[in-house]
PDB file of N, CA and C in Angstrom:
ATOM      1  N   UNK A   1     -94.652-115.657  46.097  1.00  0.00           N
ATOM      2  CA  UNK A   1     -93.617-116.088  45.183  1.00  0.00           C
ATOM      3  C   UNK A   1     -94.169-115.990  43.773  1.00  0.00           C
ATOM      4  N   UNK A   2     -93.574-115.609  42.893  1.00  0.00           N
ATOM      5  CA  UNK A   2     -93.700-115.266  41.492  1.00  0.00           C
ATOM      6  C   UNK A   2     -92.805-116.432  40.612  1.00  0.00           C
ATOM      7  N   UNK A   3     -93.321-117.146  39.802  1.00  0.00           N
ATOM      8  CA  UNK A   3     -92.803-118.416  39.029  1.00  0.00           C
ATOM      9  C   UNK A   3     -93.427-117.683  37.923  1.00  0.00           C
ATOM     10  N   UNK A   4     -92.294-117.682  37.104  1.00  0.00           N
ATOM     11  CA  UNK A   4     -92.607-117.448  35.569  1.00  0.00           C
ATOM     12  C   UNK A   4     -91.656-118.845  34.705  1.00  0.00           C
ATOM     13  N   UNK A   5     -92.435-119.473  33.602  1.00  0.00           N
ATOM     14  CA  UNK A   5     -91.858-120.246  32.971  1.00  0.00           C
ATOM     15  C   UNK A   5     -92.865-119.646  30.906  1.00  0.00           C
ATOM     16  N   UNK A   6     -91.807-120.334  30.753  1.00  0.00           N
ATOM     17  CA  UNK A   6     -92.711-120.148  28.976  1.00  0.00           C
ATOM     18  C   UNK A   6     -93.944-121.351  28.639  1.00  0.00           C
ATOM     19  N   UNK A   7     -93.715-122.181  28.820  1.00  0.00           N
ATOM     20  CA  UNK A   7     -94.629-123.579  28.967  1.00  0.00           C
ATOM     21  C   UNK A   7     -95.371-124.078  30.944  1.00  0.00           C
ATOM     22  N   UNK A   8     -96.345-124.534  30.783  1.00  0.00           N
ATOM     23  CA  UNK A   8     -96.565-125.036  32.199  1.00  0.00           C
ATOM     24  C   UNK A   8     -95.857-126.478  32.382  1.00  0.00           C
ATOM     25  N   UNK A   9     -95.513-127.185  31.369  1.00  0.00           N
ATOM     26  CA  UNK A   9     -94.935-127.971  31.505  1.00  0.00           C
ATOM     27  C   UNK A   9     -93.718-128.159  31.763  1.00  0.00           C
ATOM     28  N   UNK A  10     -92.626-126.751  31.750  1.00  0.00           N
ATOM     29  CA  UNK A  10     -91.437-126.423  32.345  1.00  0.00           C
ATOM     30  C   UNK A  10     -91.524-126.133  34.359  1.00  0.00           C
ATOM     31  N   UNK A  11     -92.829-126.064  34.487  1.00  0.00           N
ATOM     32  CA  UNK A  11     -92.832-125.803  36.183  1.00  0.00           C
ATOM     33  C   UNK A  11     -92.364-127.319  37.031  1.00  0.00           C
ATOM     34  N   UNK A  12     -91.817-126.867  37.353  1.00  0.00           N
ATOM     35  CA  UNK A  12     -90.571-128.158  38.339  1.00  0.00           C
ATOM     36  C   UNK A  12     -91.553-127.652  40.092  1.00  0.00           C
ATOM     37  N   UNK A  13     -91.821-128.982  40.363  1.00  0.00           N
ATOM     38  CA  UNK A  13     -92.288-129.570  41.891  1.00  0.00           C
ATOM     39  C   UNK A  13     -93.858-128.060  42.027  1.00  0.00           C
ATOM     40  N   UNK A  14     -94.677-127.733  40.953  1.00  0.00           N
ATOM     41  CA  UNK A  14     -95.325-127.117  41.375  1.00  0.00           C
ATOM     42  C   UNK A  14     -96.531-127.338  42.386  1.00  0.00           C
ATOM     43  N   UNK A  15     -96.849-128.893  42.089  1.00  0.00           N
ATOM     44  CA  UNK A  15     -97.617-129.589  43.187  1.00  0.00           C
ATOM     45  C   UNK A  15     -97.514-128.938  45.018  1.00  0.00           C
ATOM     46  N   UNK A  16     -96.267-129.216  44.610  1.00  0.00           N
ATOM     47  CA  UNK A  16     -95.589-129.038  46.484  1.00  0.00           C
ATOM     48  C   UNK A  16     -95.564-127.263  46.688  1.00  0.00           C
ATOM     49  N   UNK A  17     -94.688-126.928  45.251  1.00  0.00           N
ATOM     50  CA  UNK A  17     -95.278-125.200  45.596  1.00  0.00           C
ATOM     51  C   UNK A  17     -96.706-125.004  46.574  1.00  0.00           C
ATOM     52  N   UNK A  18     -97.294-125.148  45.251  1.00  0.00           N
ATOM     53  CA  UNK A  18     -98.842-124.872  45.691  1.00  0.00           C
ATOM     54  C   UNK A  18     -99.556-125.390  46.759  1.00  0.00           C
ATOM     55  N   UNK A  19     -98.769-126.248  47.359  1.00  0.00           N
ATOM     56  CA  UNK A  19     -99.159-126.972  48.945  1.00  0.00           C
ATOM     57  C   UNK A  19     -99.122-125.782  49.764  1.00  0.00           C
ATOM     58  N   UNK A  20     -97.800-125.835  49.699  1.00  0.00           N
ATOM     59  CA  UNK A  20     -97.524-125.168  50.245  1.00  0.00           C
ATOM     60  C   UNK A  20     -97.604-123.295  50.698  1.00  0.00           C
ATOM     61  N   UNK A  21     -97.250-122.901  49.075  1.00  0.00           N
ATOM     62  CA  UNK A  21     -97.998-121.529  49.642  1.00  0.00           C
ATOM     63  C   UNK A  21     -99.327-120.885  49.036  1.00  0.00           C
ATOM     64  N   UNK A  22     -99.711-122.100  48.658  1.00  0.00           N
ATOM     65  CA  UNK A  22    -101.441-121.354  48.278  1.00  0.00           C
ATOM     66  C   UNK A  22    -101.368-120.180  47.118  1.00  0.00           C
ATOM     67  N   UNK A  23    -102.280-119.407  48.269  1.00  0.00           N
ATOM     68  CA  UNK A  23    -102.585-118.230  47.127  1.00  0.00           C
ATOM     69  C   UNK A  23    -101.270-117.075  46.939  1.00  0.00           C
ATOM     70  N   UNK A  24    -100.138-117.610  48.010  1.00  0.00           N
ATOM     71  CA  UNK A  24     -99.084-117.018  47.436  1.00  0.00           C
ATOM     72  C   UNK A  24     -98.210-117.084  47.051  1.00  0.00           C
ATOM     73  N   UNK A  25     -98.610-118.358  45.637  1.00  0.00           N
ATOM     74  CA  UNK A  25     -98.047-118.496  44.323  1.00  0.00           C
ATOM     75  C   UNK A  25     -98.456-118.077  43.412  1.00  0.00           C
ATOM     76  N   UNK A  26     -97.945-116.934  42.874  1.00  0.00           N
ATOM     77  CA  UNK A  26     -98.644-116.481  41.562  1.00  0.00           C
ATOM     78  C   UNK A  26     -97.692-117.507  40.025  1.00  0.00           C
ATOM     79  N   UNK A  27     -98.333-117.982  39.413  1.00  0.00           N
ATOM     80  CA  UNK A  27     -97.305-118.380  38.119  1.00  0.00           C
ATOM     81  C   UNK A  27     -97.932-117.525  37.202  1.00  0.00           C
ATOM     82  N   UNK A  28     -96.501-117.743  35.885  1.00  0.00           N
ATOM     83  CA  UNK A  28     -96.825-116.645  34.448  1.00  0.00           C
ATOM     84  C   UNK A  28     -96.373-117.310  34.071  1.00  0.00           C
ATOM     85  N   UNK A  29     -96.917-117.728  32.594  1.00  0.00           N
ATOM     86  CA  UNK A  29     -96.501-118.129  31.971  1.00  0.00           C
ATOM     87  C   UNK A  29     -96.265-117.316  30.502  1.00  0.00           C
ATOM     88  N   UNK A  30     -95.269-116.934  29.615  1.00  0.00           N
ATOM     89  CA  UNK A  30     -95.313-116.335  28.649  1.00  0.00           C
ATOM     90  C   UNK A  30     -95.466-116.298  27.323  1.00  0.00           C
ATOM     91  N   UNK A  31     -95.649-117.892  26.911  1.00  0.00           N
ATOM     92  CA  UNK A  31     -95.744-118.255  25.554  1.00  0.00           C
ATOM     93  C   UNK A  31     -96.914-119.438  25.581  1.00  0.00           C
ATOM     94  N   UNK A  32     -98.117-119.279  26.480  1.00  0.00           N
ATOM     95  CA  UNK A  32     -98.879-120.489  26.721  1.00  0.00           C
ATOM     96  C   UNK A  32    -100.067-119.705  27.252  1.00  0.00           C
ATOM     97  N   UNK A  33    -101.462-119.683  27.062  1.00  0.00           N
ATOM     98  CA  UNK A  33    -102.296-119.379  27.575  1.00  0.00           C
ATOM     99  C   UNK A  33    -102.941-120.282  28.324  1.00  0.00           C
ATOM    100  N   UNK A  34    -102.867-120.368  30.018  1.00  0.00           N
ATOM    101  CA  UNK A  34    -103.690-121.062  30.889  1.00  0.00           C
ATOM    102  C   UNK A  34    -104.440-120.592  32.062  1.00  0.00           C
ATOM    103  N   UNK A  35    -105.582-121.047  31.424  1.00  0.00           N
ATOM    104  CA  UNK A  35    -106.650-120.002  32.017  1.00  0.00           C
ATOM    105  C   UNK A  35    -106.329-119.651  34.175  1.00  0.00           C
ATOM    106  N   UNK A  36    -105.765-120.670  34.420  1.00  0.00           N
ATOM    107  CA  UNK A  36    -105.506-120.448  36.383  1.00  0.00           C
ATOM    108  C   UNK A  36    -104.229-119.602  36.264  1.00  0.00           C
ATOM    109  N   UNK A  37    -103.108-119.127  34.993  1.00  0.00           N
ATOM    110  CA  UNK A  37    -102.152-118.551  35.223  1.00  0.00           C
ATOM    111  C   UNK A  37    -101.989-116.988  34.694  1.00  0.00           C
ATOM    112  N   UNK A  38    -101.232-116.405  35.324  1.00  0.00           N
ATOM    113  CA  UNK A  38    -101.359-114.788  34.678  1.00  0.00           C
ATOM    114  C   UNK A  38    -100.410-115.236  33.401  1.00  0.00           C
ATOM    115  N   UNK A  39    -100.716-114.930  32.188  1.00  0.00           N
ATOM    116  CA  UNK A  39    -100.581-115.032  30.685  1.00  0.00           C
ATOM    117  C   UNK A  39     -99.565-114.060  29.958  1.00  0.00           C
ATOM    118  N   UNK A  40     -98.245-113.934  31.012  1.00  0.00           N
ATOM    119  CA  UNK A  40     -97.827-112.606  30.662  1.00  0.00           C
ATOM    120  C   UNK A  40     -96.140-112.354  30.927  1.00  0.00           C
ATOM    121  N   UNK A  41     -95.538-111.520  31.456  1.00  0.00           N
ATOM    122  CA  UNK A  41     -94.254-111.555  31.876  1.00  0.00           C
ATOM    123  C   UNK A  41     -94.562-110.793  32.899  1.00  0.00           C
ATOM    124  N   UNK A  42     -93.638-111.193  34.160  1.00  0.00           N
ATOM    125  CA  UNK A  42     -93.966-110.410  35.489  1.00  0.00           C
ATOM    126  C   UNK A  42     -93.519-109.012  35.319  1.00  0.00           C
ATOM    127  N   UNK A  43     -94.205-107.693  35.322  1.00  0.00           N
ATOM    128  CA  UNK A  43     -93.902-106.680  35.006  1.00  0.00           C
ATOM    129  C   UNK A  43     -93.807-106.091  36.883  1.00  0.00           C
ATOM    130  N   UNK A  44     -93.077-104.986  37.008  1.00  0.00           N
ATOM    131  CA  UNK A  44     -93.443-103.848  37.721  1.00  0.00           C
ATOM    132  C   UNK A  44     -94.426-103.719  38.468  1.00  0.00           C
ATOM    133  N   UNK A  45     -95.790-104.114  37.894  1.00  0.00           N
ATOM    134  CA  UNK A  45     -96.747-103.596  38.456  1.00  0.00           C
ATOM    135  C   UNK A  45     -97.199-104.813  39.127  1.00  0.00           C
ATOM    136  N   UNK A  46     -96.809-106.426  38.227  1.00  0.00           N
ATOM    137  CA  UNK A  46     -96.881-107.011  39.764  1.00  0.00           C
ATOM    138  C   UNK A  46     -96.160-106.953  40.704  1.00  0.00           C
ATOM    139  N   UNK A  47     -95.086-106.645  41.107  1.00  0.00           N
ATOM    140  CA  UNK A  47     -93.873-106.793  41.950  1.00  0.00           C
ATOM    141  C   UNK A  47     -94.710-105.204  42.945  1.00  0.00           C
ATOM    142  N   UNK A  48     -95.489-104.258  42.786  1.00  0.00           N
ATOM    143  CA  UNK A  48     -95.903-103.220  43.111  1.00  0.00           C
ATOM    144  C   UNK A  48     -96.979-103.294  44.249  1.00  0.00           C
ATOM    145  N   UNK A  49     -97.812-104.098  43.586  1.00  0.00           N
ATOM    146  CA  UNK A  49     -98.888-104.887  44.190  1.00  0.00           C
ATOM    147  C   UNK A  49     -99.195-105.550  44.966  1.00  0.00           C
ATOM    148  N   UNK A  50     -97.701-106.011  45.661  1.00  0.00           N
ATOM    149  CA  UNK A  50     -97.560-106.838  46.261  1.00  0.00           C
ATOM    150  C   UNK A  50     -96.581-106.110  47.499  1.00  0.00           C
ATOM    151  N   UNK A  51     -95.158-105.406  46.934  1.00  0.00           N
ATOM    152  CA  UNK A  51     -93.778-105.645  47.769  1.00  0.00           C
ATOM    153  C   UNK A  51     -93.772-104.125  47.821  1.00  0.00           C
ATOM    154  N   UNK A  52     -93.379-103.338  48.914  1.00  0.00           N
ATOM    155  CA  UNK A  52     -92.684-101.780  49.049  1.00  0.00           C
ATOM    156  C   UNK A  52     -91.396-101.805  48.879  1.00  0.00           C
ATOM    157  N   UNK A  53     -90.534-100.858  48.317  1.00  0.00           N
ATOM    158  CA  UNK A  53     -89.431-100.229  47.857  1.00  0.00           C
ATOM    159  C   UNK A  53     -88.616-100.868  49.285  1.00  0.00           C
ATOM    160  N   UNK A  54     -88.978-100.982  50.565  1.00  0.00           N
ATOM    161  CA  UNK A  54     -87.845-101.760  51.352  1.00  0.00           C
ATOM    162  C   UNK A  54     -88.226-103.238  51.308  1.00  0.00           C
ATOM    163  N   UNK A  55     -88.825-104.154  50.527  1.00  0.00           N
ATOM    164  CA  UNK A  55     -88.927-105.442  50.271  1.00  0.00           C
ATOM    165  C   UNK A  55     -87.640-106.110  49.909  1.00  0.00           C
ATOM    166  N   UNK A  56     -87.505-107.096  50.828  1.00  0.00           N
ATOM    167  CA  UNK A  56     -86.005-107.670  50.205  1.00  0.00           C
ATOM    168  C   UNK A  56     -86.865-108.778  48.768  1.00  0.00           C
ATOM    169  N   UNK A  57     -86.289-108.151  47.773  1.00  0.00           N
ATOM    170  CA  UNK A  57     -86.586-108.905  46.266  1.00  0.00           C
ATOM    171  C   UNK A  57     -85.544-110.173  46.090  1.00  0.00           C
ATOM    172  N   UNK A  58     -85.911-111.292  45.596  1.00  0.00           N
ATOM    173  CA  UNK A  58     -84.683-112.523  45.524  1.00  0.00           C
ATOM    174  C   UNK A  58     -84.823-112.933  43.925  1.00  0.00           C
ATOM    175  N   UNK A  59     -84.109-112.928  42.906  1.00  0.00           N
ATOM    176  CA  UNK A  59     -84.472-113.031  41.604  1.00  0.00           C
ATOM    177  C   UNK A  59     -83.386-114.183  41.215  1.00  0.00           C
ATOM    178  N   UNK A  60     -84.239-114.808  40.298  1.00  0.00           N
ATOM    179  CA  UNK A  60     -83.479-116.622  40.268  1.00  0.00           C
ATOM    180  C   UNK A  60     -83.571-116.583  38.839  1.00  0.00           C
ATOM    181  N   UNK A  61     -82.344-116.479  37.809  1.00  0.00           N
ATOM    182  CA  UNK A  61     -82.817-117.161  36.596  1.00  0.00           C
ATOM    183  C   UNK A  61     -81.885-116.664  35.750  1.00  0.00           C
ATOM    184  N   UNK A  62     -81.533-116.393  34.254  1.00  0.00           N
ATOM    185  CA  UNK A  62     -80.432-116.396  33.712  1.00  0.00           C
ATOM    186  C   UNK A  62     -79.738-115.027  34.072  1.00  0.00           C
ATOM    187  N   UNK A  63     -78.443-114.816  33.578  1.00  0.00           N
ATOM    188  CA  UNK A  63     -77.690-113.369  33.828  1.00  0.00           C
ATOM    189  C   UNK A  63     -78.470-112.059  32.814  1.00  0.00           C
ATOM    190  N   UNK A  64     -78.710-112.697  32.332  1.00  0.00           N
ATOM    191  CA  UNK A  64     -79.361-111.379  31.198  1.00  0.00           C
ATOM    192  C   UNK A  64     -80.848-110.753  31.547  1.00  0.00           C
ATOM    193  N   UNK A  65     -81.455-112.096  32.285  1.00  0.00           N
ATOM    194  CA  UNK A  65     -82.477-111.601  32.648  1.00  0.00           C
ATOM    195  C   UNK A  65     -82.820-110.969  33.983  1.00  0.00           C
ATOM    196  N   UNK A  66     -81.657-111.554  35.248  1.00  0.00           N
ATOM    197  CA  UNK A  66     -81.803-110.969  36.552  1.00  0.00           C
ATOM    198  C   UNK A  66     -81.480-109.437  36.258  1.00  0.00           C
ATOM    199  N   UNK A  67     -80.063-109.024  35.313  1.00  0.00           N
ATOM    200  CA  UNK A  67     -79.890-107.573  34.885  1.00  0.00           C
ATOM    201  C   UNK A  67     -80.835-106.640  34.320  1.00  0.00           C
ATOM    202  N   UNK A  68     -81.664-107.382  33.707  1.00  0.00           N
ATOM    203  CA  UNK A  68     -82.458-106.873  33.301  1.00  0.00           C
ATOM    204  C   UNK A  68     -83.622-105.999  34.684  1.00  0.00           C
ATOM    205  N   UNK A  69     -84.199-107.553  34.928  1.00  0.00           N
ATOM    206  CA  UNK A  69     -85.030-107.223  35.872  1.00  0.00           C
ATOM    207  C   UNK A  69     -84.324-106.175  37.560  1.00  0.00           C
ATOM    208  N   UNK A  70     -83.532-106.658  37.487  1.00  0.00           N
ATOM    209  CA  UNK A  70     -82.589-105.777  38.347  1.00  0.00           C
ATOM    210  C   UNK A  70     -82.557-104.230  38.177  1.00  0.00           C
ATOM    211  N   UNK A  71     -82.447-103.740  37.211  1.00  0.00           N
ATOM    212  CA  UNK A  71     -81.904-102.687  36.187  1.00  0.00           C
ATOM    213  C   UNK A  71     -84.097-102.135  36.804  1.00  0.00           C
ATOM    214  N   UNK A  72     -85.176-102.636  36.077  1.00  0.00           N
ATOM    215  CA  UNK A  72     -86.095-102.235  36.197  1.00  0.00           C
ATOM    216  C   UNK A  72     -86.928-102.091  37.786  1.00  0.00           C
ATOM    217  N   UNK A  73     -86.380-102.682  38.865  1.00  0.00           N
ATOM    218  CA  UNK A  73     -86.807-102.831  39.696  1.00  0.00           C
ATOM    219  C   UNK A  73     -86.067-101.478  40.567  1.00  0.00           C
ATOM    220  N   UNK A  74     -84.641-101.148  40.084  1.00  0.00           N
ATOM    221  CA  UNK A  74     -83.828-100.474  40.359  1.00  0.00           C
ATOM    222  C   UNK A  74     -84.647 -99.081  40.348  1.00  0.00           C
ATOM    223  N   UNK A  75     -84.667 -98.808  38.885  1.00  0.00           N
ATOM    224  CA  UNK A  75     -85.424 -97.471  38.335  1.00  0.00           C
ATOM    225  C   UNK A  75     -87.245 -97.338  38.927  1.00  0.00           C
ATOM    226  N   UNK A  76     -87.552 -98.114  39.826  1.00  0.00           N
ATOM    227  CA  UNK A  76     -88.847 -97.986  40.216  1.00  0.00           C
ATOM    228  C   UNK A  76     -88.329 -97.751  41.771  1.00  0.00           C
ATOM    229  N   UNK A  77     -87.249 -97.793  42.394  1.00  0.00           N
ATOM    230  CA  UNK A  77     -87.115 -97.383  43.466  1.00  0.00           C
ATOM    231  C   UNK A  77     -86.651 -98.631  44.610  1.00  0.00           C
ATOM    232  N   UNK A  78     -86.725 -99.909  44.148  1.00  0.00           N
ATOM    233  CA  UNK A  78     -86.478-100.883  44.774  1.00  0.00           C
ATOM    234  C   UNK A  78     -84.590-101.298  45.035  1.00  0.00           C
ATOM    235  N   UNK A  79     -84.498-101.163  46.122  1.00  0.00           N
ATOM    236  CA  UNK A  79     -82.580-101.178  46.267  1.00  0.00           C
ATOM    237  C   UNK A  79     -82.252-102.569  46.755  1.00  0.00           C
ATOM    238  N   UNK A  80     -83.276-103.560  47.862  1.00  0.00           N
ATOM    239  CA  UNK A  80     -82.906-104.577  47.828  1.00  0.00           C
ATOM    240  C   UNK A  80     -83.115-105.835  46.949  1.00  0.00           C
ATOM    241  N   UNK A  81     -82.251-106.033  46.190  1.00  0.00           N
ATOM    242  CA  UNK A  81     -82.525-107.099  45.011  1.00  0.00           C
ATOM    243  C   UNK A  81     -81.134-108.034  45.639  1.00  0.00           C
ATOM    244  N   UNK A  82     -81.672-109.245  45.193  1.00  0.00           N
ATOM    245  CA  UNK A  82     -80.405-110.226  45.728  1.00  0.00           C
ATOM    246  C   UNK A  82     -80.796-111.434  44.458  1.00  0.00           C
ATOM    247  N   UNK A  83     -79.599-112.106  43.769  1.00  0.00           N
ATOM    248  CA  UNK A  83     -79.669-113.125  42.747  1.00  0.00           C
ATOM    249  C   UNK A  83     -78.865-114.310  42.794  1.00  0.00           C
ATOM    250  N   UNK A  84     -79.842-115.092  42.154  1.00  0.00           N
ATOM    251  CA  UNK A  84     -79.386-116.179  41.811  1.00  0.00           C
ATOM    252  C   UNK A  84     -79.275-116.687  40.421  1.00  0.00           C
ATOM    253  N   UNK A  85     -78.069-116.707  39.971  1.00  0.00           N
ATOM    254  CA  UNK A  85     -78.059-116.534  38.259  1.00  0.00           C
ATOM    255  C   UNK A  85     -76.864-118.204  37.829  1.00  0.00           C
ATOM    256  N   UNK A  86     -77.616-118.383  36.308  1.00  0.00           N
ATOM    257  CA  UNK A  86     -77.145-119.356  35.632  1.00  0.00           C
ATOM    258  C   UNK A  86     -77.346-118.811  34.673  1.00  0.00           C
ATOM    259  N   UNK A  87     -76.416-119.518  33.156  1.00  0.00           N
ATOM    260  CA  UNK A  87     -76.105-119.284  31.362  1.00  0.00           C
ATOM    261  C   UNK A  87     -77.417-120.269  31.286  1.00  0.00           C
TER     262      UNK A  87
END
């Protein structure tokens, strides 16, 4: 699972995340440097690294940004994307 927030202090129940799936929680954070988190925006190449082009992808977060990320995951070859979107 991939958690991106701008602050670490925006991560909601990460305790229990991290109980739970260990080392397969990656967080990013994008406007905060912390040294246990990738320091960045989830690009491509993590989603690569991890998932093959038949990976069912699940993307949670505003409309502008699932399109977005949708739109880029699209053009790398990935067809199953499924969302969950809020303003």
């Amino acid at each position: 699972m991939f958690y991106s927030v701008k602050h670490s202090d925006e991560l909601l129940h990460y305790d229990k995340l991290n109980a739970i799936l260990g080392n397969n929680l990656e967080i990013f954070t994008t406007r905060e440097k912390e040294n246990h988190f990738h320091n960045k925006r989830i690009g491509i190449d993590d989603i690569s690294r991890i998932a093959d082009i038949d990976t069912n992808i699940y993307i949670c977060g505003s409309k502008s940004f699932n399109n977005e990320f949708k739109s880029l995951l699209q053009e790398n070859g990935y067809k199953k994307t499924h969302m969950d979107e809020w303003e």
